[in-house]
Protein backbone atom coordinates (compact mmCIF):
# COMPACT_ATOMS: atom_id res chain seq x y z
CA UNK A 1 20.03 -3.58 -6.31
CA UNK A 2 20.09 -3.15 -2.71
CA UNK A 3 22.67 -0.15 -0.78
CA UNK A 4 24.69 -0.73 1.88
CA UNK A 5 23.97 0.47 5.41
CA UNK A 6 27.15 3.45 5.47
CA UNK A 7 25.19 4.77 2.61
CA UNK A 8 22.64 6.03 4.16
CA UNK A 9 23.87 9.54 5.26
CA UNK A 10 24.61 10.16 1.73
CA UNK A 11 20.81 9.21 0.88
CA UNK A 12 19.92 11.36 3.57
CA UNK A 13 21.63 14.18 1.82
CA UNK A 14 19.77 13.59 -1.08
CA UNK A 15 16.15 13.62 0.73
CA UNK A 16 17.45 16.58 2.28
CA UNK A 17 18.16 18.83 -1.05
CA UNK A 18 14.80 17.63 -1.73
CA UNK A 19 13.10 18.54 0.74
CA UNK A 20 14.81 22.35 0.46
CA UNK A 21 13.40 22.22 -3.54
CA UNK A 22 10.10 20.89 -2.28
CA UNK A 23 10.07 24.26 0.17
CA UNK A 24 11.58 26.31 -2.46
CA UNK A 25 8.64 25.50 -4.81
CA UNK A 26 6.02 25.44 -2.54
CA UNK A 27 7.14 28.61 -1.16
CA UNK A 28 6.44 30.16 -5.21
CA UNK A 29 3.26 28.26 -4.69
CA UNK A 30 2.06 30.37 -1.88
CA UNK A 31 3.13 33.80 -3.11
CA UNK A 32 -0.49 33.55 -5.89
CA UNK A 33 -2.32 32.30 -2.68
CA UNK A 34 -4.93 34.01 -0.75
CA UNK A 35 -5.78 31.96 2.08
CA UNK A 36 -9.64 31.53 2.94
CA UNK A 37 -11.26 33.78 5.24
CA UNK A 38 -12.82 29.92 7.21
CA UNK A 39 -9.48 28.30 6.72
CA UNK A 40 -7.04 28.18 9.54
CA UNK A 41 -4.88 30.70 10.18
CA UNK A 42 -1.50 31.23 8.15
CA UNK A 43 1.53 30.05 10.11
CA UNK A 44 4.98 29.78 9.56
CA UNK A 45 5.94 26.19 8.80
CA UNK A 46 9.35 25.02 10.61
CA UNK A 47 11.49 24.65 7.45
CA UNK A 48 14.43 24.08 8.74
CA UNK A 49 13.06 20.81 10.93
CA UNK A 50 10.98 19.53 7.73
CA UNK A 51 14.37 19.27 6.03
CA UNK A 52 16.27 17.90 8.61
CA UNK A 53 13.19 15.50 9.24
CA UNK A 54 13.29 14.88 5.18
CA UNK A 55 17.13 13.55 5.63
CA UNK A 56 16.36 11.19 8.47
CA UNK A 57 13.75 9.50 6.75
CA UNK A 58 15.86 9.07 3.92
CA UNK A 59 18.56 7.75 6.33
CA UNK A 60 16.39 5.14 7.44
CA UNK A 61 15.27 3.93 4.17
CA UNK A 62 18.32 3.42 3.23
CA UNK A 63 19.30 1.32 5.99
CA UNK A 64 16.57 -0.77 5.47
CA UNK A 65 18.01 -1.96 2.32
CA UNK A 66 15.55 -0.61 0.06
CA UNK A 67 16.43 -0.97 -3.78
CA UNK A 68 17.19 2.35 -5.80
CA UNK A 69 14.20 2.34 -7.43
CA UNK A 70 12.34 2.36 -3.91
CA UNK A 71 14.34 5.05 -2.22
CA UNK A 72 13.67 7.15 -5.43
CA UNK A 73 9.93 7.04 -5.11
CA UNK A 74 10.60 7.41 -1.41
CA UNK A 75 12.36 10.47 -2.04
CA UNK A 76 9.75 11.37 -4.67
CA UNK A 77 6.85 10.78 -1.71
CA UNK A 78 8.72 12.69 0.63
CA UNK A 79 9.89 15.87 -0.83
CA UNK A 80 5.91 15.84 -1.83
CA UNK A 81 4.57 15.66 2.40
CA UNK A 82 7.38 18.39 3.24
CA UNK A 83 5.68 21.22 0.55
CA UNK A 84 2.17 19.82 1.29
CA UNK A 85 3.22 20.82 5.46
CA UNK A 86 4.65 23.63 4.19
CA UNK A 87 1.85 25.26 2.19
CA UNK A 88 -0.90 23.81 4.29
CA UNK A 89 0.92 25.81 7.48
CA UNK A 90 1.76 28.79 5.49
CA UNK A 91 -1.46 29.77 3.06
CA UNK A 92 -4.24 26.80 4.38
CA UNK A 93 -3.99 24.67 0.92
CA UNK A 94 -2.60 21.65 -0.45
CA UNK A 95 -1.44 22.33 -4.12
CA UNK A 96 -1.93 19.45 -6.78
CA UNK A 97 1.32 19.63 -7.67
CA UNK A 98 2.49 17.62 -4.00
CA UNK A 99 -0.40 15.00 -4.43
CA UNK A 100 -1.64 14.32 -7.94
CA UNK A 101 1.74 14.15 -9.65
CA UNK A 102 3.85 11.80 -6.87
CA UNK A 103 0.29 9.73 -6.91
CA UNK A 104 0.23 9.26 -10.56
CA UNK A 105 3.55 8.32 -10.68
CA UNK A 106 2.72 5.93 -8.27
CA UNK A 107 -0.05 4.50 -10.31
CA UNK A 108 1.58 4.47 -13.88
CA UNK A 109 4.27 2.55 -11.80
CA UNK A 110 1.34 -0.18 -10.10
CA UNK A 111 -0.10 -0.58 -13.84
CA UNK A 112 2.70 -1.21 -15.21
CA UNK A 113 4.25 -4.17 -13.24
CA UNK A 114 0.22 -5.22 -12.17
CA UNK A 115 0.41 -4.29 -8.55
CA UNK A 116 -3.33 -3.89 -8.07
CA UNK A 117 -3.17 -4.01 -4.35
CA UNK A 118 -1.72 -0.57 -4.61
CA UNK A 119 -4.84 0.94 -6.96
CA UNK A 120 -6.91 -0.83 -4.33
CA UNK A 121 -4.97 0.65 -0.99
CA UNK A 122 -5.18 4.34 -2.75
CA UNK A 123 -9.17 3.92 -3.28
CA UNK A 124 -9.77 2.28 -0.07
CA UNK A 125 -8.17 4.69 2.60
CA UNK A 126 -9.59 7.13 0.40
CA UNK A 127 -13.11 6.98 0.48
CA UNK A 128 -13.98 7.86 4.48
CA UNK A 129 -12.01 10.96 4.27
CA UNK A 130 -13.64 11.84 0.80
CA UNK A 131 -16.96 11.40 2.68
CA UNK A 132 -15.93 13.86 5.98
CA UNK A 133 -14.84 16.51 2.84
CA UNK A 134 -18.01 16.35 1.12
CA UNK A 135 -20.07 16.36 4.59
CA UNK A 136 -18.40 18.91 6.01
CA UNK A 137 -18.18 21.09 2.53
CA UNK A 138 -14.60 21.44 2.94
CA UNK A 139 -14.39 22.73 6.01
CA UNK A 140 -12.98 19.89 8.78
CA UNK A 141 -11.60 18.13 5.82
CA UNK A 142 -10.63 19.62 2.93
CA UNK A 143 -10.31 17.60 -0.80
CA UNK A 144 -6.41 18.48 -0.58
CA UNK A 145 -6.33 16.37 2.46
CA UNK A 146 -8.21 14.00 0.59
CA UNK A 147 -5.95 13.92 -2.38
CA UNK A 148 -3.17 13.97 0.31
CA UNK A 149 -4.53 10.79 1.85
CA UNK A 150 -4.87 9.25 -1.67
CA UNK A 151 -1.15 9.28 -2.06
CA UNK A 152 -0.42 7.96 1.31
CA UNK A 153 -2.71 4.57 0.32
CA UNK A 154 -0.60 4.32 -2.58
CA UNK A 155 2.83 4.99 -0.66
CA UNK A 156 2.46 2.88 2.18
CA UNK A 157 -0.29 0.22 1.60
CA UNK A 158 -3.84 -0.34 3.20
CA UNK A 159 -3.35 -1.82 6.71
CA UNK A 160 0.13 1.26 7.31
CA UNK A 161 -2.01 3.59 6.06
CA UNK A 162 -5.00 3.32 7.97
CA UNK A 163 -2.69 2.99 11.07
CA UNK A 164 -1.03 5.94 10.51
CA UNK A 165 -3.81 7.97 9.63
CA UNK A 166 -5.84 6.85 12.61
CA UNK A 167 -2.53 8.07 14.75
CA UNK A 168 -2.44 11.58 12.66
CA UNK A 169 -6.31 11.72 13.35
CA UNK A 170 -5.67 11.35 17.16
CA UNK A 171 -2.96 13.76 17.53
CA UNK A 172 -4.41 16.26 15.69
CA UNK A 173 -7.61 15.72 17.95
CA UNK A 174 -5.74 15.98 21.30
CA UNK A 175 -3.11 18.95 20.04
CA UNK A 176 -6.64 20.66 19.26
CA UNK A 177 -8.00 20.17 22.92
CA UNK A 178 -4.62 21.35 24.69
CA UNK A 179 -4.46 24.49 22.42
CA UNK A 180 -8.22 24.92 23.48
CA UNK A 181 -9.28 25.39 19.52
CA UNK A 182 -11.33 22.53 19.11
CA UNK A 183 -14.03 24.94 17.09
CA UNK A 184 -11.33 26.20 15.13
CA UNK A 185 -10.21 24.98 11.24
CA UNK A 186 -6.63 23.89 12.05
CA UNK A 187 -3.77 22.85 8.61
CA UNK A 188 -4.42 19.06 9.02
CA UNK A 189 -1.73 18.38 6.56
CA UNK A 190 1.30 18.10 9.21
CA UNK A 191 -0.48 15.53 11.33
CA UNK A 192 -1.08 13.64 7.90
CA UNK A 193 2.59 14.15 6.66
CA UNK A 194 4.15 13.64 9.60
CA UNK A 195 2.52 10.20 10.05
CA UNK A 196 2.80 9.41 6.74
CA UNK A 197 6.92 10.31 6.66
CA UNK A 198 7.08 8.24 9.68
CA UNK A 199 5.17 4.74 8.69
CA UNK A 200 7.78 5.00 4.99
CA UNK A 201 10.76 5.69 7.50
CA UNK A 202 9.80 2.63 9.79
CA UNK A 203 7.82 0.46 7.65
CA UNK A 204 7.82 0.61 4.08
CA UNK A 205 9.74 -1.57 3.08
């Protein structure tokens, strides 16, 4: 069952309030956190835009048509990029809870129906960044990133994926040369997220 176009804003809504929870809980999250002395620096993560952000990519997946079951896990994928931004900007980590629960239910859904290509899509886009984490002990990649990639395969499929981590790769490398901190551990999460949020906006369906 497909939704009409005009009800999109109210599926934006939706993404919206959960995108506030996602904040809500990952803002619980970082309260037990003490970020790492070699992580980057604690920010302040723009709420307010990652919820507004959350809405229009729920807007747009529901004008694509998508079914109800695929704007729920859309919603599901989303609320779970706006805490992993969130904590990543605010305490330098990526808690479990935004990456190993939305990908699980992502791969208890593949099993069930037989969708292999998205087991093989999760693996795949995983494996290079697994490799930068355990060269660089954590440091210019970190295993929540990893984990964080890991649902995006799953999410968006093999060939969107690796686009739109390539992208988040490149922006994060040029933001890092403006801002003159190329030496410097910088959250990597956004760049992820944010090309991740885009690519289910424009092309997940």
């Amino acid at each position: 069952m497909t939704l009409a176009w005009w009800f999109a804003p109210f599926i934006g809504l939706l993404f919206g309030c959960a995108a506030f929870l996602s904040v809500q809980l990952g803002a619980s999250l970082c309260r037990t956190v003490q970020p790492f002395d070699d992580g980057p620096k604690p920010g302040t993560p723009p709420t307010a835009w990652l919820i507004v952000g959350a809405a229009l990519v729920g807007g747009l997946v529901a004008a694509q048509g998508a079914s109800l079951p695929q704007i729920g896990l859309a919603a599901m994928v989303t609320a779970a990029l706006v805490g992993c931004w969130y904590c990543d900007v605010r305490v330098g980590i990526i808690p479990d809870y935004f990456t190993l629960v939305p990908l699980g239910a992502l791969l208890i859904v593949a099993l069930a129906v037989h969708d292999w290509t998205t087991i093989v899509s999760a693996v795949a886009v995983t494996v290079p960044f697994a490799l930068a984490a355990t060269l660089s002990r954590g440091r210019g990649m970190g295993w929540g990133d990893v984990k964080l990639v890991a649902l995006g395969g799953a999410a968006l499929g093999m060939q969107t994926a690796i686009f739109a981590f390539s992208a988040a790769c490149l922006v994060a490398v040029v933001v890092a040369f403006m801002r003159k901190r190329r030496r410097d551990p910088i959250p990597f999460a956004p760049y992820l997220a944010g090309a991740m949020a885009t690519a289910l906006a424009f092309n997940a369906f």
